[in-house]
Protein backbone atom coordinates (compact mmCIF):
# COMPACT_ATOMS: atom_id res chain seq x y z
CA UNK A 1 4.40 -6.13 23.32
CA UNK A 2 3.36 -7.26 19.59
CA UNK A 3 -0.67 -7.36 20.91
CA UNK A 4 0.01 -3.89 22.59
CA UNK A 5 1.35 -2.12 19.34
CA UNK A 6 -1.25 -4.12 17.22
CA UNK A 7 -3.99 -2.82 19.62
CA UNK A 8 -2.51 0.81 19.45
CA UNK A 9 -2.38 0.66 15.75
CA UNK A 10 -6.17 0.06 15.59
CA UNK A 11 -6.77 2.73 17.44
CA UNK A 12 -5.05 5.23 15.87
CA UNK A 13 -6.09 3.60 12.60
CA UNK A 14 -9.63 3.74 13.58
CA UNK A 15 -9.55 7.31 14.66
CA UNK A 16 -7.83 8.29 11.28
CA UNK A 17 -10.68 6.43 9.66
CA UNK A 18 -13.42 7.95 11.37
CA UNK A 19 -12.17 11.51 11.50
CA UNK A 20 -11.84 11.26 7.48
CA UNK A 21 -15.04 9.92 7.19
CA UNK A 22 -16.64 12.42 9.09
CA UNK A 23 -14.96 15.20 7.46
CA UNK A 24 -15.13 16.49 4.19
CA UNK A 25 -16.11 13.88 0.92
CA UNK A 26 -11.91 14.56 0.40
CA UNK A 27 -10.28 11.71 -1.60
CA UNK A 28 -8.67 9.44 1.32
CA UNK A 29 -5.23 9.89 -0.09
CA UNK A 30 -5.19 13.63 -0.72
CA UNK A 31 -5.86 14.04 3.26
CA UNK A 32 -3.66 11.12 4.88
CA UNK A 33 -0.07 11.21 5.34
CA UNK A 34 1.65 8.70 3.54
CA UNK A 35 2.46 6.80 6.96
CA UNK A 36 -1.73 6.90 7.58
CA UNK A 37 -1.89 5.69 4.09
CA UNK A 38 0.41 2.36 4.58
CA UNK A 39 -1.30 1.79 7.83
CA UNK A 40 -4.95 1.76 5.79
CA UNK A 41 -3.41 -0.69 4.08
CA UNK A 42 -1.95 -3.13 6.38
CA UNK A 43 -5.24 -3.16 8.61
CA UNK A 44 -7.33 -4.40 5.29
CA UNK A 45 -4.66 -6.76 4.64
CA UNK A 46 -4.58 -8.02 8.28
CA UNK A 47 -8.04 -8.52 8.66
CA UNK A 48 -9.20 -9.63 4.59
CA UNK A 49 -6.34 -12.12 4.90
CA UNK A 50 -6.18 -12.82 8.66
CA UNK A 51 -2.66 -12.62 9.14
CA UNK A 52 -1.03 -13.76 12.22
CA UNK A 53 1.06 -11.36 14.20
CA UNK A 54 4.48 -12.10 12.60
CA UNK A 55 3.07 -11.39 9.45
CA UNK A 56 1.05 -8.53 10.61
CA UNK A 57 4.54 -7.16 11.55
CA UNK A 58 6.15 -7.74 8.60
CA UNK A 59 3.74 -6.13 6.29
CA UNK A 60 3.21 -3.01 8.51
CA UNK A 61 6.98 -2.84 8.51
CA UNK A 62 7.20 -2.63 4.54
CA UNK A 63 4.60 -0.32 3.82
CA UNK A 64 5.75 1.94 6.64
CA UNK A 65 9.07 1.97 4.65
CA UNK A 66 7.44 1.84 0.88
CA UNK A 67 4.81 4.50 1.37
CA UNK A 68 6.72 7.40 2.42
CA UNK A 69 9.46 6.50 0.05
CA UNK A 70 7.08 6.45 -2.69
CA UNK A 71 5.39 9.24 -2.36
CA UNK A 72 8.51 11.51 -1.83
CA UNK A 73 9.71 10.28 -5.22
CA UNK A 74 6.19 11.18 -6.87
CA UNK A 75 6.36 14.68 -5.63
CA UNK A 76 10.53 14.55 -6.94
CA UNK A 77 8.66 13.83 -10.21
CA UNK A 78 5.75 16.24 -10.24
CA UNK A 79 8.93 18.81 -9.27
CA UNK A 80 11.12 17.43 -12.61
CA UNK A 81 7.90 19.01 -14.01
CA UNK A 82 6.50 15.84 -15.39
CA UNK A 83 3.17 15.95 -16.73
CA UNK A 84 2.24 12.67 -18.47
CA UNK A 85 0.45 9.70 -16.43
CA UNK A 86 3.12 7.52 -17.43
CA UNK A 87 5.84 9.39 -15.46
CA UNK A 88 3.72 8.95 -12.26
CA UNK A 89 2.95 4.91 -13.11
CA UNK A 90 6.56 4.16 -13.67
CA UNK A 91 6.90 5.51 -9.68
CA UNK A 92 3.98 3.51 -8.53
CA UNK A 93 4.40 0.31 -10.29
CA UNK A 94 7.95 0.15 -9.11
CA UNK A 95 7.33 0.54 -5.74
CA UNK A 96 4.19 -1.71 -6.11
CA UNK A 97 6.01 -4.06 -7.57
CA UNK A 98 7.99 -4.15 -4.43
CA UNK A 99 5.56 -4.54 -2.06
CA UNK A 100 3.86 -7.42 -4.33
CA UNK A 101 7.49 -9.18 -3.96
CA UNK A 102 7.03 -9.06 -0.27
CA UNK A 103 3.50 -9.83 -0.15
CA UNK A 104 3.78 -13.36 -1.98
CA UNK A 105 6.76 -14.28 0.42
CA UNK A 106 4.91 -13.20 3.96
CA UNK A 107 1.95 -14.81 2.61
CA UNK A 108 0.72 -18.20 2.42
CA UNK A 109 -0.16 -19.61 -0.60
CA UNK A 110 -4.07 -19.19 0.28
CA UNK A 111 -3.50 -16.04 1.57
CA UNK A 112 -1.86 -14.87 -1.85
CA UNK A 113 -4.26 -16.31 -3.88
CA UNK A 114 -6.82 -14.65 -1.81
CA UNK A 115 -5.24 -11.38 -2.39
CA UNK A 116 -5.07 -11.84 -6.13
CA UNK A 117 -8.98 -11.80 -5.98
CA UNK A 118 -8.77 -8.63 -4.05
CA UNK A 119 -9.11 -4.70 -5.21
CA UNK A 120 -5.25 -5.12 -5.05
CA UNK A 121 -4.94 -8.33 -6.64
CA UNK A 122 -6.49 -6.69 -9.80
CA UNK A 123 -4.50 -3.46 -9.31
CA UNK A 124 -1.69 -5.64 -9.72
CA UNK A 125 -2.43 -7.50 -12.72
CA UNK A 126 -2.82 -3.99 -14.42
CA UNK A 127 0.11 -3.26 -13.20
CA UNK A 128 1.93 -6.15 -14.48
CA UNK A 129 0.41 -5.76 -17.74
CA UNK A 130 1.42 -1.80 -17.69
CA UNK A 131 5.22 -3.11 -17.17
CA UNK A 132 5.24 -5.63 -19.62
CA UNK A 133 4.01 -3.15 -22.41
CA UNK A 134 6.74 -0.90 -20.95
CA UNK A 135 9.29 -3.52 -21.20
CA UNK A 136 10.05 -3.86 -17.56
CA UNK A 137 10.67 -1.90 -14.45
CA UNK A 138 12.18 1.56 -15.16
């Protein structure tokens, strides 16, 4: 059952990929849907840090939750009329922040440390840094 979903997810993740890339030079995020988005994600994460299934399943089941949680919130902001960059990284680093929580306990210790040295291993050291000058989450 696990193999069968995991096989249907690359489909559909490799048709999403491939239609965007044929279509218009569109930023990737402007044109998914936040559920496209969080399954981008877990099939880099699956295959740069070769999960097994179990963890595969875990992971897809957090960013299916995070993304579309996040995003609604960033479009609550944008309609509180916010218009400073801050507004928008206080949303993303605490749902970030999240997903980094869940990452280092699904993850082996290699695996994490691999991750660290990843695009979003240095997204979230910015991000921690970005929170600390804050003084925490908000």
């Amino acid at each position: 059952m696990m193999k069968i979903r995991l096989n249907s997810l690359a489909i559909v993740l490799l048709l999403t990929v491939s239609a965007s890339r044929l279509g218009a030079q569109n930023n990737t995020a402007e044109t998914q849907t936040p559920e496209e988005m969080a399954a981008t994600v877990a099939e880099y994460l699956i295959k740069y840090l070769d999960l097994d299934d179990h963890q595969a399943y875990q992971i897809e089941v957090e960013l299916q939750e995070v993304y579309p949680r996040m995003i609604e919130e960033v479009k609550a902001v944008r309609r509180g009329g916010a218009n400073s960059a801050e507004s928008y990284d206080a949303v993303y680093d605490k749902w970030y922040a999240r997903l980094d929580s869940t990452y280092q306990k699904v993850f082996t210790e290699k695996q994490w440390a691999r991750y660290l040295k990843s695009p979003y291993g240095r997204e979230k050291k910015a991000r921690d840094k970005r929170i600390r000058k804050r003084g925490g989450l908000q």
